[in-house]
C-alpha atoms as a PDB file:
ATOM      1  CA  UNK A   1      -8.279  -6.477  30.035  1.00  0.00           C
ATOM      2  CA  UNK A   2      -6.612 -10.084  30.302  1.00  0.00           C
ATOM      3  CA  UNK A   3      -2.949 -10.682  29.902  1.00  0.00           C
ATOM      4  CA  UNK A   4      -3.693 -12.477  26.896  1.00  0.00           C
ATOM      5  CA  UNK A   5      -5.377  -9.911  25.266  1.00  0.00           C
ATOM      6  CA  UNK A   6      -2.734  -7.464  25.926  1.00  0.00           C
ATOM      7  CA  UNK A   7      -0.152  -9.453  24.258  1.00  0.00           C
ATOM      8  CA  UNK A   8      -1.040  -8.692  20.951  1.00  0.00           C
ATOM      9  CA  UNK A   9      -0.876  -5.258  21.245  1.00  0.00           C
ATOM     10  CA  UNK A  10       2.418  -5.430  23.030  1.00  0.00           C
ATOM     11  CA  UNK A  11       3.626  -7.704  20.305  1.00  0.00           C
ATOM     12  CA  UNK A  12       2.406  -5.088  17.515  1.00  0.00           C
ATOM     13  CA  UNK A  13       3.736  -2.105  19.233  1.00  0.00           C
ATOM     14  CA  UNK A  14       7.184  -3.497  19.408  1.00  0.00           C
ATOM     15  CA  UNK A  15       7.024  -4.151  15.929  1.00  0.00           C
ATOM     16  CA  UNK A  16       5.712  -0.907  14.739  1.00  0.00           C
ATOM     17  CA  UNK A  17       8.374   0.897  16.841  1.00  0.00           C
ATOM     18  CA  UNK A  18      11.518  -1.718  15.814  1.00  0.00           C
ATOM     19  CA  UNK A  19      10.513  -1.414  12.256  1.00  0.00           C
ATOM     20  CA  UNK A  20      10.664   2.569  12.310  1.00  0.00           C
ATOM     21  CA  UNK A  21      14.044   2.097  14.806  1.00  0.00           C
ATOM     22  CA  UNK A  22      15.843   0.087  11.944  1.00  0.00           C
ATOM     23  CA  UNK A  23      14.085   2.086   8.926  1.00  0.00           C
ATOM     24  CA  UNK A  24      15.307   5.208  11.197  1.00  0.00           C
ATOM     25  CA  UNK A  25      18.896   3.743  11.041  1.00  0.00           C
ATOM     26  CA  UNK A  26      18.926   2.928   7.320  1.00  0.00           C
ATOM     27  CA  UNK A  27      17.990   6.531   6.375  1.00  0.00           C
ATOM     28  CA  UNK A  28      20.719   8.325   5.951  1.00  0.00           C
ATOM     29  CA  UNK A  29      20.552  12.102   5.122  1.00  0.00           C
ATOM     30  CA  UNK A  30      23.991  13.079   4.093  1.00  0.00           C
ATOM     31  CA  UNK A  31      25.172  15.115   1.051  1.00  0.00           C
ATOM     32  CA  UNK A  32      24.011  12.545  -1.713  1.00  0.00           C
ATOM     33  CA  UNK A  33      20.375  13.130  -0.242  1.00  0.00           C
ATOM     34  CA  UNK A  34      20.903  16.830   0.353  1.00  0.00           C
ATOM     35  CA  UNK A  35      22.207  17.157  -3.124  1.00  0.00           C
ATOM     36  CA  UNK A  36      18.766  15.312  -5.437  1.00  0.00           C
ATOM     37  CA  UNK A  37      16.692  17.769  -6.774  1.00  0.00           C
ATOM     38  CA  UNK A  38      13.228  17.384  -5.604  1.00  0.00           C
ATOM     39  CA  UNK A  39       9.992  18.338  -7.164  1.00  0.00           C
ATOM     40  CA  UNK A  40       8.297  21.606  -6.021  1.00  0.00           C
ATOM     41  CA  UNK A  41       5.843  19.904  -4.264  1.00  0.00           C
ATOM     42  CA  UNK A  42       8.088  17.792  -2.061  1.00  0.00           C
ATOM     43  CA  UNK A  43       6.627  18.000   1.403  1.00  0.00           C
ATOM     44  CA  UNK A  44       8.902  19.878   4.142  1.00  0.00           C
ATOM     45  CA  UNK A  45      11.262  17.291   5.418  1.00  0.00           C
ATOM     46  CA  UNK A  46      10.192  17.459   9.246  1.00  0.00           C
ATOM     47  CA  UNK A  47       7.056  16.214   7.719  1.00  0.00           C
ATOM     48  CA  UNK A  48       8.192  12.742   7.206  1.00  0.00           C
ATOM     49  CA  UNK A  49       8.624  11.245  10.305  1.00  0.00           C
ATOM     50  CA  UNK A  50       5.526  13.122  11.772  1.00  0.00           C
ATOM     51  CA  UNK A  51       3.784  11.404   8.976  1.00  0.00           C
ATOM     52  CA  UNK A  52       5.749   7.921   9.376  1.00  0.00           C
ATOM     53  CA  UNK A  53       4.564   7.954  13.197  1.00  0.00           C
ATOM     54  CA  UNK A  54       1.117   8.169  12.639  1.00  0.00           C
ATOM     55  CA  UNK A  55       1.093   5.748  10.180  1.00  0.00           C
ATOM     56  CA  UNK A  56       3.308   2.743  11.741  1.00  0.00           C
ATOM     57  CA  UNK A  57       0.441   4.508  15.183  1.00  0.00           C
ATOM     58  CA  UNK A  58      -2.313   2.929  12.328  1.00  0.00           C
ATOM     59  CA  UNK A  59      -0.635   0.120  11.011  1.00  0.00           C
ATOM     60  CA  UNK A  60      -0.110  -1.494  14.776  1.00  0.00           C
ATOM     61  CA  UNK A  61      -3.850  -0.578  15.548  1.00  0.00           C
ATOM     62  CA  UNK A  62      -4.605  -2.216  12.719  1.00  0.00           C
ATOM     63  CA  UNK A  63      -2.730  -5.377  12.803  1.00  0.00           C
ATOM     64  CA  UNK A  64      -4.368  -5.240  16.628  1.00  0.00           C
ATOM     65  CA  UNK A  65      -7.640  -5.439  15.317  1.00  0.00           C
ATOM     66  CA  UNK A  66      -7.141  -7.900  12.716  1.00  0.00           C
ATOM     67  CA  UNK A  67      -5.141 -10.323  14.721  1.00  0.00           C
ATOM     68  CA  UNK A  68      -8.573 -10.415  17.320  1.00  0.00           C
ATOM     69  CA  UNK A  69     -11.024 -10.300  14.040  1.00  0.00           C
ATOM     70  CA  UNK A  70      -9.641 -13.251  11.847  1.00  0.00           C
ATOM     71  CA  UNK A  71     -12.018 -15.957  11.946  1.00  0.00           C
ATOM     72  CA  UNK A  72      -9.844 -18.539  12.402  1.00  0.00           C
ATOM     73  CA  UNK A  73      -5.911 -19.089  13.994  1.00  0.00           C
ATOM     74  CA  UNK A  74      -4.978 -19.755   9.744  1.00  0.00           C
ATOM     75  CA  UNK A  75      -6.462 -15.960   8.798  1.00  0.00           C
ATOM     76  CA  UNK A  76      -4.230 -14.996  11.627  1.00  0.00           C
ATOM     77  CA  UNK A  77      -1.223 -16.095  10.643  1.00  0.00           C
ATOM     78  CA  UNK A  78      -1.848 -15.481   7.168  1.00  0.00           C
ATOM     79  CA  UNK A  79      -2.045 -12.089   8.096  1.00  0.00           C
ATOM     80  CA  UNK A  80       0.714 -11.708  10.416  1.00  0.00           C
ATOM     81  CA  UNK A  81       3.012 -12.976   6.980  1.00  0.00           C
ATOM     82  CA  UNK A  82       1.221 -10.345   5.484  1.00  0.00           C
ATOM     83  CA  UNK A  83       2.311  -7.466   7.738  1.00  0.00           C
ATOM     84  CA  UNK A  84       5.999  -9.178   8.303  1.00  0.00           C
ATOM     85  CA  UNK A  85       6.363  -9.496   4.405  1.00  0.00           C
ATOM     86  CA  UNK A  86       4.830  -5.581   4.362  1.00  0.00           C
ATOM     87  CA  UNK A  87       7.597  -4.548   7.036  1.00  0.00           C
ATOM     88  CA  UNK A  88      10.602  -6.214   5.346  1.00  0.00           C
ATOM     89  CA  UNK A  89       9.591  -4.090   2.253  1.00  0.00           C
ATOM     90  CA  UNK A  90       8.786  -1.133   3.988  1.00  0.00           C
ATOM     91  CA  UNK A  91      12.644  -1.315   5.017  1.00  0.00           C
ATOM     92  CA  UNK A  92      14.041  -2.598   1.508  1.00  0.00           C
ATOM     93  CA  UNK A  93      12.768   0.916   0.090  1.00  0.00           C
ATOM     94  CA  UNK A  94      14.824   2.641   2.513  1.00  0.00           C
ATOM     95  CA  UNK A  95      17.862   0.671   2.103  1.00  0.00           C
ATOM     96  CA  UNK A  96      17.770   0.885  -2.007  1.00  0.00           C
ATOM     97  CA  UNK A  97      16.910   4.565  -1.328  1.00  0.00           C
ATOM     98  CA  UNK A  98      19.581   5.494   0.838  1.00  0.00           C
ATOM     99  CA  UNK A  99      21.955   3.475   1.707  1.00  0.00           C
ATOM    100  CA  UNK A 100      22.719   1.861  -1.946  1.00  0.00           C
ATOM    101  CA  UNK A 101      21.568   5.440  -3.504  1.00  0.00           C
ATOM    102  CA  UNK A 102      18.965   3.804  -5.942  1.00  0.00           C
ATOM    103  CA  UNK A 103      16.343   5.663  -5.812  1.00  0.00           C
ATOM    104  CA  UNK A 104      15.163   3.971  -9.653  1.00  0.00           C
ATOM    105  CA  UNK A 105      15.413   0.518  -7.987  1.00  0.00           C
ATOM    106  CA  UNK A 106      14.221   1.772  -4.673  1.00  0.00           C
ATOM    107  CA  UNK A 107      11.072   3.066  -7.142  1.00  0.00           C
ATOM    108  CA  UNK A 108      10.725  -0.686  -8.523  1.00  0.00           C
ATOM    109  CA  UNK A 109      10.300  -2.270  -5.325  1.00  0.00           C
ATOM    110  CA  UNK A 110       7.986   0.829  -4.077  1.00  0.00           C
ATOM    111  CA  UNK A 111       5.626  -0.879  -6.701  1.00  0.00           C
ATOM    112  CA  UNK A 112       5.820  -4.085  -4.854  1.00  0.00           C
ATOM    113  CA  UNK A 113       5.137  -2.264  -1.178  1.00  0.00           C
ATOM    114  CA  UNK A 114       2.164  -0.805  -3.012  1.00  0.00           C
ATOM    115  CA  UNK A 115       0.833  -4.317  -3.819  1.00  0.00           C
ATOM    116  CA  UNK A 116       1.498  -5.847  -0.202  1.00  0.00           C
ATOM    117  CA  UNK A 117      -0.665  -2.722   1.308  1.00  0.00           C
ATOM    118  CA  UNK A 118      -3.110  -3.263  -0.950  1.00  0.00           C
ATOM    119  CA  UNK A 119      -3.267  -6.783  -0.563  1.00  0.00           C
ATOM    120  CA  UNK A 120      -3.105  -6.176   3.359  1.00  0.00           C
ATOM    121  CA  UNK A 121      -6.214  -3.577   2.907  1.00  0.00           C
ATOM    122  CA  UNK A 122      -8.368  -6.815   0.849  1.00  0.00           C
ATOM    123  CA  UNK A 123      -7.245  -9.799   3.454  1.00  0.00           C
ATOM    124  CA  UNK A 124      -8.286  -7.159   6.672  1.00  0.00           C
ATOM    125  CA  UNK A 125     -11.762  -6.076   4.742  1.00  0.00           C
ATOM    126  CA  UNK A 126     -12.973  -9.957   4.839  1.00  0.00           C
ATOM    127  CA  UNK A 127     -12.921  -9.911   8.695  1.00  0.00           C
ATOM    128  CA  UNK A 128     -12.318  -6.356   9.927  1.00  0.00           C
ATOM    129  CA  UNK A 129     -13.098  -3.331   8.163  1.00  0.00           C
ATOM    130  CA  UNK A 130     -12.279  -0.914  10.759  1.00  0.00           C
ATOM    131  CA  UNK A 131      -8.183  -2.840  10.711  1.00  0.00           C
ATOM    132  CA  UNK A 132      -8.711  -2.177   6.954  1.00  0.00           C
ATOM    133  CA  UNK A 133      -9.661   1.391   7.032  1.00  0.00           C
ATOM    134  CA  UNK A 134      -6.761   2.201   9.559  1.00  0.00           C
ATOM    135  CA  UNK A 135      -4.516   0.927   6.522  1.00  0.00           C
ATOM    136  CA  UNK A 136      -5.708   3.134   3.810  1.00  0.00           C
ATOM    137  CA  UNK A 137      -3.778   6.235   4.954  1.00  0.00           C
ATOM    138  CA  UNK A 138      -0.735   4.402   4.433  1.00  0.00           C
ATOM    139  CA  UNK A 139      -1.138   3.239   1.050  1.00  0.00           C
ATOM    140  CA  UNK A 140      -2.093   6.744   0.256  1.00  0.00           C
ATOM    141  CA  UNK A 141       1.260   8.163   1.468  1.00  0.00           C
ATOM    142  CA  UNK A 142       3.235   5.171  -0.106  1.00  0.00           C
ATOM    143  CA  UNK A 143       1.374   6.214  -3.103  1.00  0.00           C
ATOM    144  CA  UNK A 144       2.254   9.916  -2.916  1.00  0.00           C
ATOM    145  CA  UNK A 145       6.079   8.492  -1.875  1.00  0.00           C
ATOM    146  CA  UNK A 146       5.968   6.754  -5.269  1.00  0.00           C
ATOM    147  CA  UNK A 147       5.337   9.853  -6.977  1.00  0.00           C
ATOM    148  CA  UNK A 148       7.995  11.846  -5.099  1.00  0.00           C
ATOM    149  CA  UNK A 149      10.370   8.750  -5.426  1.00  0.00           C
ATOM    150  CA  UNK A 150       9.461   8.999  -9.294  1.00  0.00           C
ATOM    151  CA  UNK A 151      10.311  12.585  -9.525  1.00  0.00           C
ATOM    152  CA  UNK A 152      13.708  12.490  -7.902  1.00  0.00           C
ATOM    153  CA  UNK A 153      14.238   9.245 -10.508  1.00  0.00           C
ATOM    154  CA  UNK A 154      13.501  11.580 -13.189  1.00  0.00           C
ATOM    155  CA  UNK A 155      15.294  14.792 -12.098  1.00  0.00           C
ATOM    156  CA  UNK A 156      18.188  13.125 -10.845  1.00  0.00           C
ATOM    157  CA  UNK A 157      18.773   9.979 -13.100  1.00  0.00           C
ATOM    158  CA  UNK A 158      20.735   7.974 -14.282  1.00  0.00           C
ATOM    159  CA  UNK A 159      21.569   6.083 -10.974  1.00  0.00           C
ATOM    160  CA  UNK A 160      24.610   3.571 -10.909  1.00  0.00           C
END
């Protein structure tokens, strides 16, 4: 493997793992968090960053793969926005979340992370399915996040 074609995968992993560093940081579990009321069926909270590693694992493979697939250097930096644009609202959840205790505006934007995995899944699919498939897992969690984060809105609101 040539220096050149490790850099990508340097360049993702450091992403990945500075993007779950400073969402790690923003999360704060104090007393406000300790004191929502959750729904039922509110996964154990080890759970969550077992299930954040494996998918920021998937989301570097993935950006890996596409970043090699696109077609041209234009797709590739198309895509790299994409992911950037994904990881800055990846981290705007957890600071409306936590740190400004808005979990109803933290839900709103949620919405908007949705659309930018979606939109990553479509733009990967043209030139690598596999990159795309590796992304799917996390737009099902965001999705089952949105439900939790909807839940806490509605057992816990008004917020403000």
């Amino acid at each position: 493997m040539s220096r050149a074609s490790l850099l990508p995968i340097i360049i993702a992993a450091v992403l990945a793992f500075g993007t779950a560093v400073v969402g790690g940081t923003i999360t704060v579990l104090d007393e406000w968090y300790y004191s929502l009321q959750q729904p039922d069926w509110a996964p154990p909270g080890y759970m969550f960053g077992v299930i954040w590693t494996a998918i920021f694992a998937l989301i570097a493979i993935a950006g890996v793969l596409g970043w090699e697939k696109a077609p041209t250097r234009r797709d590739a930096e198309v895509m790299l926005g994409m992911f950037a644009f994904n990881g800055f609202l990846n981290l705007l959840w957890s600071f409306l979340f936590f740190r400004m205790q808005r979990p109803d505006w933290a839900f709103y934007e949620l919405i908007l992370l949705w659309i930018s995995i979606a939109g990553l899944i479509v733009f990967c699919g043209r030139f690598s399915k596999l990159s795309s498939v590796l992304l799917v897992p996390y737009l099902v969690w965001v999705t089952i996040a949105g439900a939790l984060n909807y839940q806490v809105v509605q057992l816990n609101g008004p917020f403000g």
